[in-house]
Protein backbone atom coordinates (compact mmCIF):
# COMPACT_ATOMS: atom_id res chain seq x y z
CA UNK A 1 95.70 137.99 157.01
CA UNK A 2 93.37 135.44 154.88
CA UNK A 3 91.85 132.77 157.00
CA UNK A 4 91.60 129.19 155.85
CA UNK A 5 89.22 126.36 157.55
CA UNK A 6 91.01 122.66 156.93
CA UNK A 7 88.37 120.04 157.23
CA UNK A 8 89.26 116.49 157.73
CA UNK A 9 89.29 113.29 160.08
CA UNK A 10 92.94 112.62 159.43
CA UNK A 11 95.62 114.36 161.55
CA UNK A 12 98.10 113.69 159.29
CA UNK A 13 96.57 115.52 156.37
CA UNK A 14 95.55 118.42 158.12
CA UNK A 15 98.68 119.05 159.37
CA UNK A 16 100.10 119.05 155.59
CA UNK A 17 97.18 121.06 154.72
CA UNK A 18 97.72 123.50 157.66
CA UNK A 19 101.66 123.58 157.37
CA UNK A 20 101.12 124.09 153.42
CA UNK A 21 98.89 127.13 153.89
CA UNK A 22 100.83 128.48 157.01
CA UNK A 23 103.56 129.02 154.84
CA UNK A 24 101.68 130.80 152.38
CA UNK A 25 100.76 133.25 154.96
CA UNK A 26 97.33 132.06 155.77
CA UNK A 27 95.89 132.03 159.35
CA UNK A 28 94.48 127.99 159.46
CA UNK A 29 91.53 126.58 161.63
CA UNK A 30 91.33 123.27 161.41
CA UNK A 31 88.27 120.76 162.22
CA UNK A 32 88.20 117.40 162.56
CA UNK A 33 84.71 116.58 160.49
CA UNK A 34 82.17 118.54 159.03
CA UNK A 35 80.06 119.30 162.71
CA UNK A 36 83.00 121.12 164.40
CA UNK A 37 83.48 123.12 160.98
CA UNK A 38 80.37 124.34 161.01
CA UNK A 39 80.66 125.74 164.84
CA UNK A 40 83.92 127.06 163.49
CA UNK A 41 82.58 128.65 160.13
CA UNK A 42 79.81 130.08 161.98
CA UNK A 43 82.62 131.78 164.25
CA UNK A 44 84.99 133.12 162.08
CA UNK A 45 83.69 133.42 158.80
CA UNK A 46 86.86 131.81 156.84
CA UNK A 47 88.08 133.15 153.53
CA UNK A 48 88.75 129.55 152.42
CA UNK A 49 87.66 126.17 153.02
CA UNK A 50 89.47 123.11 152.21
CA UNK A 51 87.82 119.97 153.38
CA UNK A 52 87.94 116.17 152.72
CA UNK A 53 85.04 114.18 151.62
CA UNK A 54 84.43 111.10 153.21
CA UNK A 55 84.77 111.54 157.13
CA UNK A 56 83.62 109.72 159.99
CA UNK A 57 81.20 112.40 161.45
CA UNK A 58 79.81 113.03 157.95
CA UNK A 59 80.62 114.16 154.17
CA UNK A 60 82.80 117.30 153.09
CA UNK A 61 80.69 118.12 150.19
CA UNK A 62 77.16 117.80 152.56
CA UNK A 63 78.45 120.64 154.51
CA UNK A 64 79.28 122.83 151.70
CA UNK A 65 75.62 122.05 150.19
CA UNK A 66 74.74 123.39 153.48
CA UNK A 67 76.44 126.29 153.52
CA UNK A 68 75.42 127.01 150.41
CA UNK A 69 71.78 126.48 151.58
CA UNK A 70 72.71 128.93 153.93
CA UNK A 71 73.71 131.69 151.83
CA UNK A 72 77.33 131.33 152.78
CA UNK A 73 79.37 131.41 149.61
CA UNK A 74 82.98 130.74 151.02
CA UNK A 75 85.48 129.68 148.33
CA UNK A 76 86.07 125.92 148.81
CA UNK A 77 88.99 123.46 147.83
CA UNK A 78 88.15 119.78 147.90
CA UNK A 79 91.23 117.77 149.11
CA UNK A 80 90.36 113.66 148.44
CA UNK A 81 91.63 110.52 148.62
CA UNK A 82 88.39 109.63 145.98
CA UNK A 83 89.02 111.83 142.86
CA UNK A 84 86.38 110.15 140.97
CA UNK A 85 84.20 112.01 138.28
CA UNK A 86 80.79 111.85 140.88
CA UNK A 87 82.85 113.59 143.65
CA UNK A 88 84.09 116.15 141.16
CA UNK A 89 80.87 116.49 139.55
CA UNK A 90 79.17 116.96 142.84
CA UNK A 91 82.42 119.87 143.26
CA UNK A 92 81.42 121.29 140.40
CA UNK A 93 77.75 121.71 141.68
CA UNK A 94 78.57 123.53 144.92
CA UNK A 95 80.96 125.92 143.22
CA UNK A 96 83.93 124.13 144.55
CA UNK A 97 87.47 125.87 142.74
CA UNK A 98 89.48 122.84 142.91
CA UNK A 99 89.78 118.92 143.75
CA UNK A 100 92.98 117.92 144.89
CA UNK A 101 93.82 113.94 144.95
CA UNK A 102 95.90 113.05 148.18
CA UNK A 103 98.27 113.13 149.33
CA UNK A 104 98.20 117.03 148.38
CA UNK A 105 101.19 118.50 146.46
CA UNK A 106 101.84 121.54 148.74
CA UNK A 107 102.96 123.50 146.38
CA UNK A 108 100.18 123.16 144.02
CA UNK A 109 97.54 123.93 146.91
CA UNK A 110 99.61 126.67 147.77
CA UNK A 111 99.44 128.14 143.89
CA UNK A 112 95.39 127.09 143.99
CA UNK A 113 94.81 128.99 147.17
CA UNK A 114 96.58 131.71 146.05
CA UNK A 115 94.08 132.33 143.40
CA UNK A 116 95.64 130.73 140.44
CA UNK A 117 92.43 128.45 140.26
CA UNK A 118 91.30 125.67 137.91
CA UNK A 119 88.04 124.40 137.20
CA UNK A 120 87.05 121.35 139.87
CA UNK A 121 86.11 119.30 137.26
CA UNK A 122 90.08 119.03 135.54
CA UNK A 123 92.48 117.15 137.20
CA UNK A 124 96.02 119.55 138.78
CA UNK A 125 97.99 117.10 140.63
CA UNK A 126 100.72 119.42 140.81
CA UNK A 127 103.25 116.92 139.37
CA UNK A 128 105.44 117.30 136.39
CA UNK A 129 106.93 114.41 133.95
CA UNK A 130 110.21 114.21 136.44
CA UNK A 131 108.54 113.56 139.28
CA UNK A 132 105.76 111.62 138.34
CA UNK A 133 107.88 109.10 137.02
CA UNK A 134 109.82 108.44 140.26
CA UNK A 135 106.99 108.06 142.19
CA UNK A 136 105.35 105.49 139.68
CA UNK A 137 108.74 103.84 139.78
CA UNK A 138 108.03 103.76 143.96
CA UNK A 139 104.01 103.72 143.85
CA UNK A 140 104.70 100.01 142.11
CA UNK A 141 107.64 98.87 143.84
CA UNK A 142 105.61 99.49 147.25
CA UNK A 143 101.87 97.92 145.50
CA UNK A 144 103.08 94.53 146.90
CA UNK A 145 103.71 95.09 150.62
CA UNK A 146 100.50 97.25 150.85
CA UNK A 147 98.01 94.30 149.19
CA UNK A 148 100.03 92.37 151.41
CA UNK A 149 98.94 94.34 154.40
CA UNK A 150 95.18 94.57 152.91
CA UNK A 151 95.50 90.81 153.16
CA UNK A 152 97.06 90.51 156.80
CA UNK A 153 94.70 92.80 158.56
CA UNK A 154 91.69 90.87 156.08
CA UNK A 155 93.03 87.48 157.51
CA UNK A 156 93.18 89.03 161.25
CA UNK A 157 89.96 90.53 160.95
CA UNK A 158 91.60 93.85 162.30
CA UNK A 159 88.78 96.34 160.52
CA UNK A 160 91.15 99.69 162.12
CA UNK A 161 94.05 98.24 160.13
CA UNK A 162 91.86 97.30 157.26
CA UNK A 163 90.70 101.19 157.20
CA UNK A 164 94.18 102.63 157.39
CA UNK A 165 95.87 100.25 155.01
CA UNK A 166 92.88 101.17 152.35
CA UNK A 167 92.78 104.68 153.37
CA UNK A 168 96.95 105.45 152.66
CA UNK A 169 96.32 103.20 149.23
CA UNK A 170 93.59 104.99 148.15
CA UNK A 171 95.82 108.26 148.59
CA UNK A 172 98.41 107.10 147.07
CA UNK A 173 96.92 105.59 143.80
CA UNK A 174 94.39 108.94 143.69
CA UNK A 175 97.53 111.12 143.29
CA UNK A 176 98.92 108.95 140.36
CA UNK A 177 95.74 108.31 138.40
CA UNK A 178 95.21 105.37 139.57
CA UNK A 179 91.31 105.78 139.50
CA UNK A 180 89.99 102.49 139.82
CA UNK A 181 92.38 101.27 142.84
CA UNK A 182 91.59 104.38 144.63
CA UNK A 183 87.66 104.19 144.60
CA UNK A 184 88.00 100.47 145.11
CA UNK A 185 90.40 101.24 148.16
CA UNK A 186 87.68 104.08 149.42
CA UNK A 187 85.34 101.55 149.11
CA UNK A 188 87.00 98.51 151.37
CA UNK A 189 87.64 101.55 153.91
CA UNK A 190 83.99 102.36 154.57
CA UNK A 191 83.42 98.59 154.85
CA UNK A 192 86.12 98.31 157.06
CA UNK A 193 84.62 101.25 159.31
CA UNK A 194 81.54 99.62 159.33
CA UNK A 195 83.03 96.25 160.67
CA UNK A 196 82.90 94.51 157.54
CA UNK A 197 86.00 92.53 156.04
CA UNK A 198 84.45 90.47 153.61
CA UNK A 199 83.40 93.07 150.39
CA UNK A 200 83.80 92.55 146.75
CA UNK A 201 85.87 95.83 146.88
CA UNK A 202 88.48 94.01 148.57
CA UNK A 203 88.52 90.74 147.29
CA UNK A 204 89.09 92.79 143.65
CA UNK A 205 92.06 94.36 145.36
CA UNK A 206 93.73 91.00 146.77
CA UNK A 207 93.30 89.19 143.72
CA UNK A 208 95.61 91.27 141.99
């Protein structure tokens, strides 16, 4: 049985991850930032490794530079909430075989893993014409209630709802092209982390 590391900070996506590969037939480790996956890499020597970018112990793509630098050559997915042409190009550079926008489609990272790969650098969200259309129809129907809560938790000065608000935003407009909103969202997350509520990311998102 293949083994698959799952990199990321958010226990919500690395369950998906996990229960996506599980049922694919992979054995999945999972780590919760990029210091435990090394202790974990170093342990089991993965087949796979699908990690986030931007964590709170450090950055997904950092770690596979460093493996790299360490002659490890694992097969990596990149699974991101910040799609944006420097993350992929930065894929691209450390020989990752796909970047995935969150929130993952399971059965497209299921197909990717599997070996039918893509370059990094082109977009495979997984998504035909059908479904993509429903979930613009609800990705715009639900825009106003999540500025909304942007706003709130701005107003409140409540930076752990400012980060989570941003963070399922950023997902959410990643998977559905929405380029711009998502690295703006990324961006008023790592304020928020870092205490601040008062960016230019943000006020570009309320204003809309």
């Amino acid at each position: 049985m293949l083994t698959a590391l799952v990199v990321d900070d958010d226990a919500g996506c690395r369950h998906a991850v996990r229960a996506a590969l599980e049922a694919a037939g992979w054995h999945v480790l999972v780590a919760d930032g990029p210091v435990q996956a090394r202790v974990l890499h170093d342990l089991h020597t993965p087949d796979l490794v699908v990690t986030d970018v931007w964590m709170a112990d450090g950055d997904g793509l950092t770690m596979l530079a460093q493996l790299r630098a360490d002659g490890r050559d694992t097969p990596a997915l990149v699974v991101t909430s910040d799609p944006s042409a420097a993350v992929r190009e930065r894929a691209v550079a450390l020989d990752a075989r796909a970047v995935l926008a969150k929130p993952v489609d399971a059965a497209a990272l299921q197909r990717i893993a599997g070996g039918h790969v893509p370059r990094a650098d082109q977009p495979d969200d997984g998504l035909d014409d059908e479904l993509r259309a429903v979930l613009d129809a609800l990705y715009a129907r639900a825009l106003p209630q999540r500025l909304g809560a942007l706003r709130q938790a701005a107003r409140a000065v409540d930076t752990a709802a400012l980060a989570a608000a941003a963070h399922a935003l950023a997902g959410a407009s990643a998977q559905l092209g929405r380029l711009e909103t998502a690295v703006l969202c990324r961006t008023v997350e790592r304020e928020a982390r870092a205490g601040r509520v008062d960016g230019t990311a943000l006020a570009q998102l309320t204003s809309r």
